[in-house]
PDB file of N, CA and C in Angstrom:
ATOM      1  N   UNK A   1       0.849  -1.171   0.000  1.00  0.00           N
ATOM      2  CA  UNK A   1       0.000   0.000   0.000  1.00  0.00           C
ATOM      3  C   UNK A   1       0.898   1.238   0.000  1.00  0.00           C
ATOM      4  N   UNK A   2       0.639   2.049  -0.713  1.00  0.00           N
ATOM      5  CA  UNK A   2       1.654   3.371  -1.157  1.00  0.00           C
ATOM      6  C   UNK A   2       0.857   4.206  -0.036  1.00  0.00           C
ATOM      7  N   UNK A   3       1.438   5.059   0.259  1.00  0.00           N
ATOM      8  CA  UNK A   3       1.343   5.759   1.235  1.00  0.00           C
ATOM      9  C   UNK A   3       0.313   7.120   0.969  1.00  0.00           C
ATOM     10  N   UNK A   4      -0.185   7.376  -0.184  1.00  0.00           N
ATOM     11  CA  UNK A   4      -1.058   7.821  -0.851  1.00  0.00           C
ATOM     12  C   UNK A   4      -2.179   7.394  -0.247  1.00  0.00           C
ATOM     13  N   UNK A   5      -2.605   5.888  -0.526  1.00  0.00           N
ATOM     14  CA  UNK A   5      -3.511   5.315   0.288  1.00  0.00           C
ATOM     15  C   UNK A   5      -3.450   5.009   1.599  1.00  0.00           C
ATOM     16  N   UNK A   6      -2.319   5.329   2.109  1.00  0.00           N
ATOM     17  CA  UNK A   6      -2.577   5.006   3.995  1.00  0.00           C
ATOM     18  C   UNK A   6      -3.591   5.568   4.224  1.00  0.00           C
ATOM     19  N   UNK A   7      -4.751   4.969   5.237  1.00  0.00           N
ATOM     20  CA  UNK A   7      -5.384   5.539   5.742  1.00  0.00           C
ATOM     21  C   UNK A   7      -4.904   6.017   7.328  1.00  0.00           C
ATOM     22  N   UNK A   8      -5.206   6.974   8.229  1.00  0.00           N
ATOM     23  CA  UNK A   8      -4.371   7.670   9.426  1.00  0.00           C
ATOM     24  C   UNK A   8      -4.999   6.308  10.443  1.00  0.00           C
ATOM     25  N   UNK A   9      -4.388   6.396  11.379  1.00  0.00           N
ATOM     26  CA  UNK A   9      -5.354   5.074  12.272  1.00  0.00           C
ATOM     27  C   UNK A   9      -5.955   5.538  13.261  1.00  0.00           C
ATOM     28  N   UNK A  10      -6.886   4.938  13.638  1.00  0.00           N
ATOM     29  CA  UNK A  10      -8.281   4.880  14.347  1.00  0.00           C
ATOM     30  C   UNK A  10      -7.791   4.451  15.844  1.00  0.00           C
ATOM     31  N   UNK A  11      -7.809   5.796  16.508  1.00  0.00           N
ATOM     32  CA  UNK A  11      -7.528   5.770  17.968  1.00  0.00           C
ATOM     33  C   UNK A  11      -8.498   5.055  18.899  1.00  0.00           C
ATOM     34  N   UNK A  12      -8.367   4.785  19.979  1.00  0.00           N
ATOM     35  CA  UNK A  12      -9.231   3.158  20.624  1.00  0.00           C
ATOM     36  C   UNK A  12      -9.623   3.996  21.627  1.00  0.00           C
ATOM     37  N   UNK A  13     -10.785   3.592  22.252  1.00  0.00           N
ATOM     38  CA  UNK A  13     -11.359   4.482  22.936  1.00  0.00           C
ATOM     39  C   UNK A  13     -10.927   3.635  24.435  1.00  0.00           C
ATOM     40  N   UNK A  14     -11.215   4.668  25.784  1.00  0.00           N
ATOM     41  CA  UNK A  14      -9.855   4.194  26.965  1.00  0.00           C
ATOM     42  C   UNK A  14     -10.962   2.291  27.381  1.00  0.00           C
ATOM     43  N   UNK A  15     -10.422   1.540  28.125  1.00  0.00           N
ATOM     44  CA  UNK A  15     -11.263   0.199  28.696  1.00  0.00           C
ATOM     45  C   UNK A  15     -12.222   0.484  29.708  1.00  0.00           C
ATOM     46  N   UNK A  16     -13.484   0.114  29.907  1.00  0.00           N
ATOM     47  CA  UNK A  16     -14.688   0.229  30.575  1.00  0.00           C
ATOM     48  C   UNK A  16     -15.210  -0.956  31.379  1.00  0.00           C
ATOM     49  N   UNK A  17     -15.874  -0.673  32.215  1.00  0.00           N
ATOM     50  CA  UNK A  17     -16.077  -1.960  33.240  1.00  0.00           C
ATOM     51  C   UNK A  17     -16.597  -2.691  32.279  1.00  0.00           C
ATOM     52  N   UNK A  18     -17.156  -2.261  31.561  1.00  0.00           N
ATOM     53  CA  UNK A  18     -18.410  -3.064  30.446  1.00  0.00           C
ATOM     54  C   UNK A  18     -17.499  -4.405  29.768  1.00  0.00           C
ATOM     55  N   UNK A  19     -16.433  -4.069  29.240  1.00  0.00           N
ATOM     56  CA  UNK A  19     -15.242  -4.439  28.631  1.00  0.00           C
ATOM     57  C   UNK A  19     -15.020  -5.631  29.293  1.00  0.00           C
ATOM     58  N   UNK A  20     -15.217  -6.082  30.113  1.00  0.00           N
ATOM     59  CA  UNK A  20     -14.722  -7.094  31.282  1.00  0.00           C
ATOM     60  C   UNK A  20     -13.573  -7.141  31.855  1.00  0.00           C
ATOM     61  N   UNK A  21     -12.808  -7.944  32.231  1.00  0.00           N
ATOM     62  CA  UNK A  21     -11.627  -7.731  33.332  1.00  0.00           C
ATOM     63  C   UNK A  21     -11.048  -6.467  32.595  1.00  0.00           C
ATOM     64  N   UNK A  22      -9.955  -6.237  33.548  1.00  0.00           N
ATOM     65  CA  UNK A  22      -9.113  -5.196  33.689  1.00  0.00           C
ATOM     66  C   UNK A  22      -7.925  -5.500  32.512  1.00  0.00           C
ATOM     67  N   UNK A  23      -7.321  -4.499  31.553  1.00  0.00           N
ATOM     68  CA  UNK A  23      -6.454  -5.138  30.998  1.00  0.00           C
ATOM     69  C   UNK A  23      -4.781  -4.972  31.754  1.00  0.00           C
ATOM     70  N   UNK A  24      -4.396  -6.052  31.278  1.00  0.00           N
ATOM     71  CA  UNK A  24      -2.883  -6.218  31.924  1.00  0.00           C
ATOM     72  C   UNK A  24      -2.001  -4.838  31.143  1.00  0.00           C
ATOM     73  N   UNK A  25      -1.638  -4.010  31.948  1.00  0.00           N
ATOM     74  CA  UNK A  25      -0.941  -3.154  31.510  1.00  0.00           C
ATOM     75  C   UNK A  25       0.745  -3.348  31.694  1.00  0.00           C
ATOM     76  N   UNK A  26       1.434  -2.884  30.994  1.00  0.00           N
ATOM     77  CA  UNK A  26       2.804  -3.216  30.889  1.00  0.00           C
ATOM     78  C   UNK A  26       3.586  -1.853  31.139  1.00  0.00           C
ATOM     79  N   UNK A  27       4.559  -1.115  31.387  1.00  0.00           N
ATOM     80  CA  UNK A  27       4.965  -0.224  31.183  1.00  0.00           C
ATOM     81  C   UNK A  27       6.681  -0.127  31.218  1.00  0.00           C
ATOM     82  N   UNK A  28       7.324   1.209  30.192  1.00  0.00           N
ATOM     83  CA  UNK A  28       8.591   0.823  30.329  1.00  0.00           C
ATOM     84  C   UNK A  28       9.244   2.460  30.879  1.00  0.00           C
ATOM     85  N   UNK A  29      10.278   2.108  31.246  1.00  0.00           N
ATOM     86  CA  UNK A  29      11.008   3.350  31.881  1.00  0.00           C
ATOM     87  C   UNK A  29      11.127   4.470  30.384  1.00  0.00           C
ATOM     88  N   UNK A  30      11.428   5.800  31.728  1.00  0.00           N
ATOM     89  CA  UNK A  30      10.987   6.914  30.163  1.00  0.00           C
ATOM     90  C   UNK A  30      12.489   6.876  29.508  1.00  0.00           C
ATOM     91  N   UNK A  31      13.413   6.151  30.008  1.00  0.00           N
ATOM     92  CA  UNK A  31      14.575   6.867  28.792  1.00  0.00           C
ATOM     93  C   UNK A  31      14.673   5.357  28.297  1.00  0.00           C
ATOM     94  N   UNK A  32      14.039   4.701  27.444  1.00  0.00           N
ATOM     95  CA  UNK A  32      13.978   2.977  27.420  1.00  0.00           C
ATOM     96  C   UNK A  32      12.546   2.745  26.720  1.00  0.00           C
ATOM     97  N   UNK A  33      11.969   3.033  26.041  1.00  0.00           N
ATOM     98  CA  UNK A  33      10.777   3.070  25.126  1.00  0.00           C
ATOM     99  C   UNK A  33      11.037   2.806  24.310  1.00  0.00           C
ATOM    100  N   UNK A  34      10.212   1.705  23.535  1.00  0.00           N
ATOM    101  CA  UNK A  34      10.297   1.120  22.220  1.00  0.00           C
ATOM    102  C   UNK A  34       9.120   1.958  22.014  1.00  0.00           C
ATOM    103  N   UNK A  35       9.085   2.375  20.886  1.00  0.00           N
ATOM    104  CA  UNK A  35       8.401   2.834  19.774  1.00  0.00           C
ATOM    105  C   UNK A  35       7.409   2.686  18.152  1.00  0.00           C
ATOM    106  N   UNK A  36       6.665   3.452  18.093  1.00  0.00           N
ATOM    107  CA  UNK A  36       5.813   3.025  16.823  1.00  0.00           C
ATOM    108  C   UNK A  36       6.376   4.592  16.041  1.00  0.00           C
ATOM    109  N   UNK A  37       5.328   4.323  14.694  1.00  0.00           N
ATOM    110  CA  UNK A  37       5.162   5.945  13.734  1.00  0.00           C
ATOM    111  C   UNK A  37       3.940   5.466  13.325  1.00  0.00           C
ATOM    112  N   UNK A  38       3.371   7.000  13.736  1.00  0.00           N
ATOM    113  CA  UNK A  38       1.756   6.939  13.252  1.00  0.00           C
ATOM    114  C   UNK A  38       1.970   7.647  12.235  1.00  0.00           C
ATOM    115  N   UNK A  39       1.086   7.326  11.539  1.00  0.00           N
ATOM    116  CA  UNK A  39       0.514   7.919   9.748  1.00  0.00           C
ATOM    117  C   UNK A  39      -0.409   9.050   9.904  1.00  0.00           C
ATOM    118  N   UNK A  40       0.217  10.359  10.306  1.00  0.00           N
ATOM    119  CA  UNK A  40      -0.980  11.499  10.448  1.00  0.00           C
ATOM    120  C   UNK A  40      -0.489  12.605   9.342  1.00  0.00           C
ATOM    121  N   UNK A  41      -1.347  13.285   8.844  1.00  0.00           N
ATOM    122  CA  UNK A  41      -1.386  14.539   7.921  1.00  0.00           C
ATOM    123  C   UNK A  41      -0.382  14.288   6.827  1.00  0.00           C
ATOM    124  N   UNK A  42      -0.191  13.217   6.346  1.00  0.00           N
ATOM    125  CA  UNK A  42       0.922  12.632   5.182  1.00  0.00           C
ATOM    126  C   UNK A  42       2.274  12.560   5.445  1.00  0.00           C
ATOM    127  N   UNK A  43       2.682  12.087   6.922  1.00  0.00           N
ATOM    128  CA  UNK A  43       3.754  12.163   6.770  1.00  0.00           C
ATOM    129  C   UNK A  43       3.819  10.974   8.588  1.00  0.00           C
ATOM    130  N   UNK A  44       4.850   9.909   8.451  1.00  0.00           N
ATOM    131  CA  UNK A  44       5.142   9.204   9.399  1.00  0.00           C
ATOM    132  C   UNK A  44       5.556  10.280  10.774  1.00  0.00           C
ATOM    133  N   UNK A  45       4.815   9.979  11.865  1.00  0.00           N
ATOM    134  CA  UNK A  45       5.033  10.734  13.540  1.00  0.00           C
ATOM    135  C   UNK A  45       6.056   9.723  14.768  1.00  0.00           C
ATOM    136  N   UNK A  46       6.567  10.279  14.903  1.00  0.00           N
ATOM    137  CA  UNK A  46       7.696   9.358  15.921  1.00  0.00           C
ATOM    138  C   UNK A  46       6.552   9.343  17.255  1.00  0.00           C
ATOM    139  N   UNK A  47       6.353   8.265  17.647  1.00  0.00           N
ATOM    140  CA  UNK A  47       5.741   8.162  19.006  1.00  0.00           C
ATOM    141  C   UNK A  47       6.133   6.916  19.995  1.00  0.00           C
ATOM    142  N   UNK A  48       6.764   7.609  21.212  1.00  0.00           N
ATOM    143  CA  UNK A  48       7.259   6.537  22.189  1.00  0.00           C
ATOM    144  C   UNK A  48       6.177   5.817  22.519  1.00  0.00           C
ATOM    145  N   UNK A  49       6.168   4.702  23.025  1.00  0.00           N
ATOM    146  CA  UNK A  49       5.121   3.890  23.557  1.00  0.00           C
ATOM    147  C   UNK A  49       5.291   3.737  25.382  1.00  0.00           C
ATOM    148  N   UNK A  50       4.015   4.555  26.107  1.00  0.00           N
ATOM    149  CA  UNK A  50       4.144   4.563  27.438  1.00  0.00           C
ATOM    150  C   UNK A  50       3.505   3.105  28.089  1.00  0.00           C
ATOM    151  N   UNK A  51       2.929   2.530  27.537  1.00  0.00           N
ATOM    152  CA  UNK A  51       2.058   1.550  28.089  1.00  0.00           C
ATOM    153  C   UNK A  51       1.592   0.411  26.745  1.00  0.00           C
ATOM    154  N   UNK A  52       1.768  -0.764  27.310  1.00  0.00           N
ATOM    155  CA  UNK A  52       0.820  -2.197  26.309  1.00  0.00           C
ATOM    156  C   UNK A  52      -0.276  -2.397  27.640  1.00  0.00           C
ATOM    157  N   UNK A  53      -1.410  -2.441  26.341  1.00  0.00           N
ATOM    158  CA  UNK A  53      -2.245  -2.907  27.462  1.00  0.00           C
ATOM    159  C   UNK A  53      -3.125  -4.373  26.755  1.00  0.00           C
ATOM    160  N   UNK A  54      -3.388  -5.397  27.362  1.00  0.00           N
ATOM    161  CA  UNK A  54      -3.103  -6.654  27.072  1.00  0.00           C
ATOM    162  C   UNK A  54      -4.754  -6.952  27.263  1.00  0.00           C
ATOM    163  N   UNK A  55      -6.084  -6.742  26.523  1.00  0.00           N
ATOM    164  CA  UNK A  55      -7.164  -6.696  26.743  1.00  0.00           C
ATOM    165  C   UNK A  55      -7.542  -8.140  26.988  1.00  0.00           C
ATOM    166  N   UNK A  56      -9.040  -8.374  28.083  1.00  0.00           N
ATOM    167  CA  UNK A  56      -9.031  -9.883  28.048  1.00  0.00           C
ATOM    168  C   UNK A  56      -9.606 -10.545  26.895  1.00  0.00           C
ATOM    169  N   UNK A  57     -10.300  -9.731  25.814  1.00  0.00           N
ATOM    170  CA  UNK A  57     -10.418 -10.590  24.528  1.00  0.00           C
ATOM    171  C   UNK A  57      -9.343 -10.402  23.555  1.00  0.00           C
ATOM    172  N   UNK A  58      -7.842 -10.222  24.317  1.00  0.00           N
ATOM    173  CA  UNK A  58      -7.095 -10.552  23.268  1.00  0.00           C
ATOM    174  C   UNK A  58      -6.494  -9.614  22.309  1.00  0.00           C
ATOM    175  N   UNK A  59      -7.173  -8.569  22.232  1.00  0.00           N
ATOM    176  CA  UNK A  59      -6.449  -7.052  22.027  1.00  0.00           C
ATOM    177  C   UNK A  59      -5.248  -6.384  22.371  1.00  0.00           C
ATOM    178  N   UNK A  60      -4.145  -6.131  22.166  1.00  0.00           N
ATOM    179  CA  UNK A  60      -3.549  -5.493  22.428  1.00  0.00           C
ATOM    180  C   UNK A  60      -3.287  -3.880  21.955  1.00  0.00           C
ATOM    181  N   UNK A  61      -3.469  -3.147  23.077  1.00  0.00           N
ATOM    182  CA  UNK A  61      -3.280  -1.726  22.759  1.00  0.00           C
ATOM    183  C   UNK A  61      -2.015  -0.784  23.101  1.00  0.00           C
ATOM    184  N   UNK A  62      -1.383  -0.029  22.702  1.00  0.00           N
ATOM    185  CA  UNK A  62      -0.319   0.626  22.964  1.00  0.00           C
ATOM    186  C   UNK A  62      -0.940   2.117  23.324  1.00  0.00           C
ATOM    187  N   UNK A  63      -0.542   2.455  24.343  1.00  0.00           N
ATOM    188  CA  UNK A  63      -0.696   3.709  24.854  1.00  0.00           C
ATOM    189  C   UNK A  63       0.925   4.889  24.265  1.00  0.00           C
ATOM    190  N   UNK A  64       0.482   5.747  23.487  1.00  0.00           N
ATOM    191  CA  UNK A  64       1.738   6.552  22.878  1.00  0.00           C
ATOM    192  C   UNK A  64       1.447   7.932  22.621  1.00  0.00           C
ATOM    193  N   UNK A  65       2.919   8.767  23.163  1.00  0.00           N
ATOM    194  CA  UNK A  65       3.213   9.960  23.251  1.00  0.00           C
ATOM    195  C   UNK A  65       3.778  10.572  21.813  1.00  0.00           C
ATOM    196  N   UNK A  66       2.605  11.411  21.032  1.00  0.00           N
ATOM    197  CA  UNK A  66       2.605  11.519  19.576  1.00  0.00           C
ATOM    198  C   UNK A  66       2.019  13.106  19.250  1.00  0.00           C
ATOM    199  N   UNK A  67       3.044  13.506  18.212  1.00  0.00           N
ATOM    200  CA  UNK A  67       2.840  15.174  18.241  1.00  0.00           C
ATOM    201  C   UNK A  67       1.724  14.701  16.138  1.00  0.00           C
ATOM    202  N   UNK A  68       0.786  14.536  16.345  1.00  0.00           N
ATOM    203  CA  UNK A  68      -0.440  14.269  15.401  1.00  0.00           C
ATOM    204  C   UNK A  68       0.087  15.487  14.360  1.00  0.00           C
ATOM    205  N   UNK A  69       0.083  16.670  14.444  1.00  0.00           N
ATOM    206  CA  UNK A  69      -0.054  17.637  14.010  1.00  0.00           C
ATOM    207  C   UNK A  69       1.316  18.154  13.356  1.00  0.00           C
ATOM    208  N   UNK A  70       2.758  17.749  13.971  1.00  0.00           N
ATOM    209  CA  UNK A  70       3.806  18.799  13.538  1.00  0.00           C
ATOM    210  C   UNK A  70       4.233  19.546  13.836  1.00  0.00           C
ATOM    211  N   UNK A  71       3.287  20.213  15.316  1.00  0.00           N
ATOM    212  CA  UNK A  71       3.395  21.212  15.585  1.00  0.00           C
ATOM    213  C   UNK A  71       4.011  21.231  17.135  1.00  0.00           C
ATOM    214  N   UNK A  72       4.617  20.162  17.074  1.00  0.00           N
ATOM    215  CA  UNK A  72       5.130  20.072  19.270  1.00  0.00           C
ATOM    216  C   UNK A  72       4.073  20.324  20.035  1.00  0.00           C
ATOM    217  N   UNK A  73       3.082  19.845  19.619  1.00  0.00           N
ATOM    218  CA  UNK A  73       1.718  19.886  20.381  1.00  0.00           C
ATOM    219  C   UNK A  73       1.342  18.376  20.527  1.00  0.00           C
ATOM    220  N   UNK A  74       2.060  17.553  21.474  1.00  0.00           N
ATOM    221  CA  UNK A  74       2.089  16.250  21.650  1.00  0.00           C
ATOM    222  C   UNK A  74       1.059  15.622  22.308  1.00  0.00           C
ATOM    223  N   UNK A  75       0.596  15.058  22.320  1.00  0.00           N
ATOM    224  CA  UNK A  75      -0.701  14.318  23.071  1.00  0.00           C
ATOM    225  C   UNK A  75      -0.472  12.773  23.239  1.00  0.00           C
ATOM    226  N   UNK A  76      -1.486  12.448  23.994  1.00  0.00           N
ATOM    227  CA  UNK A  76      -1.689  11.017  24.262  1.00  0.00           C
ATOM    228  C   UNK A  76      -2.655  10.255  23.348  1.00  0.00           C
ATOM    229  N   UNK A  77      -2.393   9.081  22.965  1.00  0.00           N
ATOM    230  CA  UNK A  77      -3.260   8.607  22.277  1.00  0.00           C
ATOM    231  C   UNK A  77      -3.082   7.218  22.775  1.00  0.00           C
ATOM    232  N   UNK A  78      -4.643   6.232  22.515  1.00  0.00           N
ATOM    233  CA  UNK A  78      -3.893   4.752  22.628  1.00  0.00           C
ATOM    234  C   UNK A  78      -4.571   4.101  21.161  1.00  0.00           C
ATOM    235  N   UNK A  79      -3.766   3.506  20.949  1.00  0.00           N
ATOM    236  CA  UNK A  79      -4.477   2.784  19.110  1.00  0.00           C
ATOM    237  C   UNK A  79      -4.314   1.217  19.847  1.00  0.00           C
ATOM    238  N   UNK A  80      -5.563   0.576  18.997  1.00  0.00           N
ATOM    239  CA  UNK A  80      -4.688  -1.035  18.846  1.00  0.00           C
ATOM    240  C   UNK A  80      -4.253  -1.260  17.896  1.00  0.00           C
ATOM    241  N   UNK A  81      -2.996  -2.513  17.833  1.00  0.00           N
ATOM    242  CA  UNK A  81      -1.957  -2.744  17.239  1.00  0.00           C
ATOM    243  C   UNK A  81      -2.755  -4.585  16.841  1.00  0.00           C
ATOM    244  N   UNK A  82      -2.044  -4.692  15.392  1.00  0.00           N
ATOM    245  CA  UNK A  82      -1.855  -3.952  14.571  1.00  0.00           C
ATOM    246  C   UNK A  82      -2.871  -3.584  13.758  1.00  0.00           C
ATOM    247  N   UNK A  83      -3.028  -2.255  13.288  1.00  0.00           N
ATOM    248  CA  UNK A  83      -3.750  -1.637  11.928  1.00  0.00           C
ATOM    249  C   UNK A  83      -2.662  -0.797  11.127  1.00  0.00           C
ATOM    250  N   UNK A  84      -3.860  -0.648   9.974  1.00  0.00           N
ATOM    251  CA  UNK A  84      -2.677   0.218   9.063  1.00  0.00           C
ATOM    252  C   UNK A  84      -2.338   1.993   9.804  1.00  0.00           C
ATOM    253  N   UNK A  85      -1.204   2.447   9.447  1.00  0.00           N
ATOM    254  CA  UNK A  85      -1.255   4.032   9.635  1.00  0.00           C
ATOM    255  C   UNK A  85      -0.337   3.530  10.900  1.00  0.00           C
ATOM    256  N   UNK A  86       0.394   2.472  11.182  1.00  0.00           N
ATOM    257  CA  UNK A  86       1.305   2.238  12.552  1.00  0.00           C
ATOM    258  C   UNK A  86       1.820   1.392  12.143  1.00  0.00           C
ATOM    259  N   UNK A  87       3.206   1.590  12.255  1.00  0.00           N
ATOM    260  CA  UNK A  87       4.227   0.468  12.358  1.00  0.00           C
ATOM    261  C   UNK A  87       5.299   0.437  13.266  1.00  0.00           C
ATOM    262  N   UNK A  88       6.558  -0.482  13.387  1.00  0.00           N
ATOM    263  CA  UNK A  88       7.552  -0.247  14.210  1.00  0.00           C
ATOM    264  C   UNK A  88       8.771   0.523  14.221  1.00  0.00           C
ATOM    265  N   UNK A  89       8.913   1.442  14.861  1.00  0.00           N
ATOM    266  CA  UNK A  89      10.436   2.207  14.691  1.00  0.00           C
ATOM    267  C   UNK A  89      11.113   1.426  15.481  1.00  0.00           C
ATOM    268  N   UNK A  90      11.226   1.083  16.255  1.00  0.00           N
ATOM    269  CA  UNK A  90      11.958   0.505  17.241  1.00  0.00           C
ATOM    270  C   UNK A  90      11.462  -0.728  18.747  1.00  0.00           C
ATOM    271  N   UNK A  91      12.372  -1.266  19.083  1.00  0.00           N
ATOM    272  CA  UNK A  91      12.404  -2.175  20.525  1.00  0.00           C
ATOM    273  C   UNK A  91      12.677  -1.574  21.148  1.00  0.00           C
ATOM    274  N   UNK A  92      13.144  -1.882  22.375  1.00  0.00           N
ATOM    275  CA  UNK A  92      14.034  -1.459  23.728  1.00  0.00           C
ATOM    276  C   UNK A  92      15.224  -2.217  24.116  1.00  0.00           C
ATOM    277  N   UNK A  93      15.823  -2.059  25.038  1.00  0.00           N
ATOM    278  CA  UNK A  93      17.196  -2.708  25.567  1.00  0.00           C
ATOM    279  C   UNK A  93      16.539  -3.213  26.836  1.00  0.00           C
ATOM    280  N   UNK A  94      15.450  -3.016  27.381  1.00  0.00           N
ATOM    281  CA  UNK A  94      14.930  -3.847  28.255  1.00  0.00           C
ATOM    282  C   UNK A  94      14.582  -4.896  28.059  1.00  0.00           C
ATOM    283  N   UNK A  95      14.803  -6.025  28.387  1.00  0.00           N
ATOM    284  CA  UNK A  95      14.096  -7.255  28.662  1.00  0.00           C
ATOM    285  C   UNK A  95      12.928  -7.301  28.494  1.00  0.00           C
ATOM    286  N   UNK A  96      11.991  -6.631  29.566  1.00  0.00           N
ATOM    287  CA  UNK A  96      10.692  -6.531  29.373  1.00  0.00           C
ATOM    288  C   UNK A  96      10.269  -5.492  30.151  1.00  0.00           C
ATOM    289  N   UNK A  97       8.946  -4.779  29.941  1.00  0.00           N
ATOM    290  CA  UNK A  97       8.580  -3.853  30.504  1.00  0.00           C
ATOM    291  C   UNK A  97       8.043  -4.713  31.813  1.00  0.00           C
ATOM    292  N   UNK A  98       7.602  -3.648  32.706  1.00  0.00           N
ATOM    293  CA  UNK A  98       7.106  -3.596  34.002  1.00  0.00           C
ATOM    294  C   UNK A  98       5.657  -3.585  34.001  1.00  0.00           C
ATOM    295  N   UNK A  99       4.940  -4.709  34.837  1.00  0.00           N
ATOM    296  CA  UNK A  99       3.735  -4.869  35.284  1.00  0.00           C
ATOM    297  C   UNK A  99       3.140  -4.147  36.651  1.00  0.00           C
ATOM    298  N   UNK A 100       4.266  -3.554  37.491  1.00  0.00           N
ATOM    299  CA  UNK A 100       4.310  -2.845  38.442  1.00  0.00           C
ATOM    300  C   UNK A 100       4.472  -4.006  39.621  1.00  0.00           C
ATOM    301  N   UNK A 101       4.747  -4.979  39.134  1.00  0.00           N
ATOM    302  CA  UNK A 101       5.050  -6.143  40.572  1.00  0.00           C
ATOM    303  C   UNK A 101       6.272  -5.897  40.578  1.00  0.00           C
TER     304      UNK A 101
END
């Protein structure tokens, strides 16, 4: 798919009791973030990833710190992974992120 046709991706709305259990959240230290690039306004966005969150039907969502616009006007977003308009920039040097145990 040429990038012409990317479509931007479809941000996930936050988990609700409705949702059932709680999802397993993961998190990694701030200088130690693996990373995605979102597909916004025609052009790939560098966004660290603060949080995986591990839904109980099986979803996984990434919680990420992403300037949408261009403009250093950074926000939070969480997408699930994978759709189009996100891919991988990078891993980490951590082992694994933190569950908070």
């Amino acid at each position: 798919m040429s990038t012409e046709e990317l479509p931007e991706p479809v941000a996930a709305r936050p988990w609700r009791v409705e949702d059932g259990p709680r999802p397993r959240v993961w998190v990694w230290p701030s200088g130690d973030r693996p990373a995605v690039e979102v597909w916004s306004n025609g052009r790939w966005r560098y966004a660290p990833i603060t949080a995986r969150q591990d839904w109980a039907d099986g979803r996984t969502m990434y919680q990420v710190e992403v300037d949408l616009r261009g403009d250093t006007s950074t926000g939070v977003r969480l997408y699930q992974w994978p759709q189009p308009g996100l891919r991988a920039a990078h891993g980490t040097r951590s082992a694994r992120p933190s569950d908070g145990t």
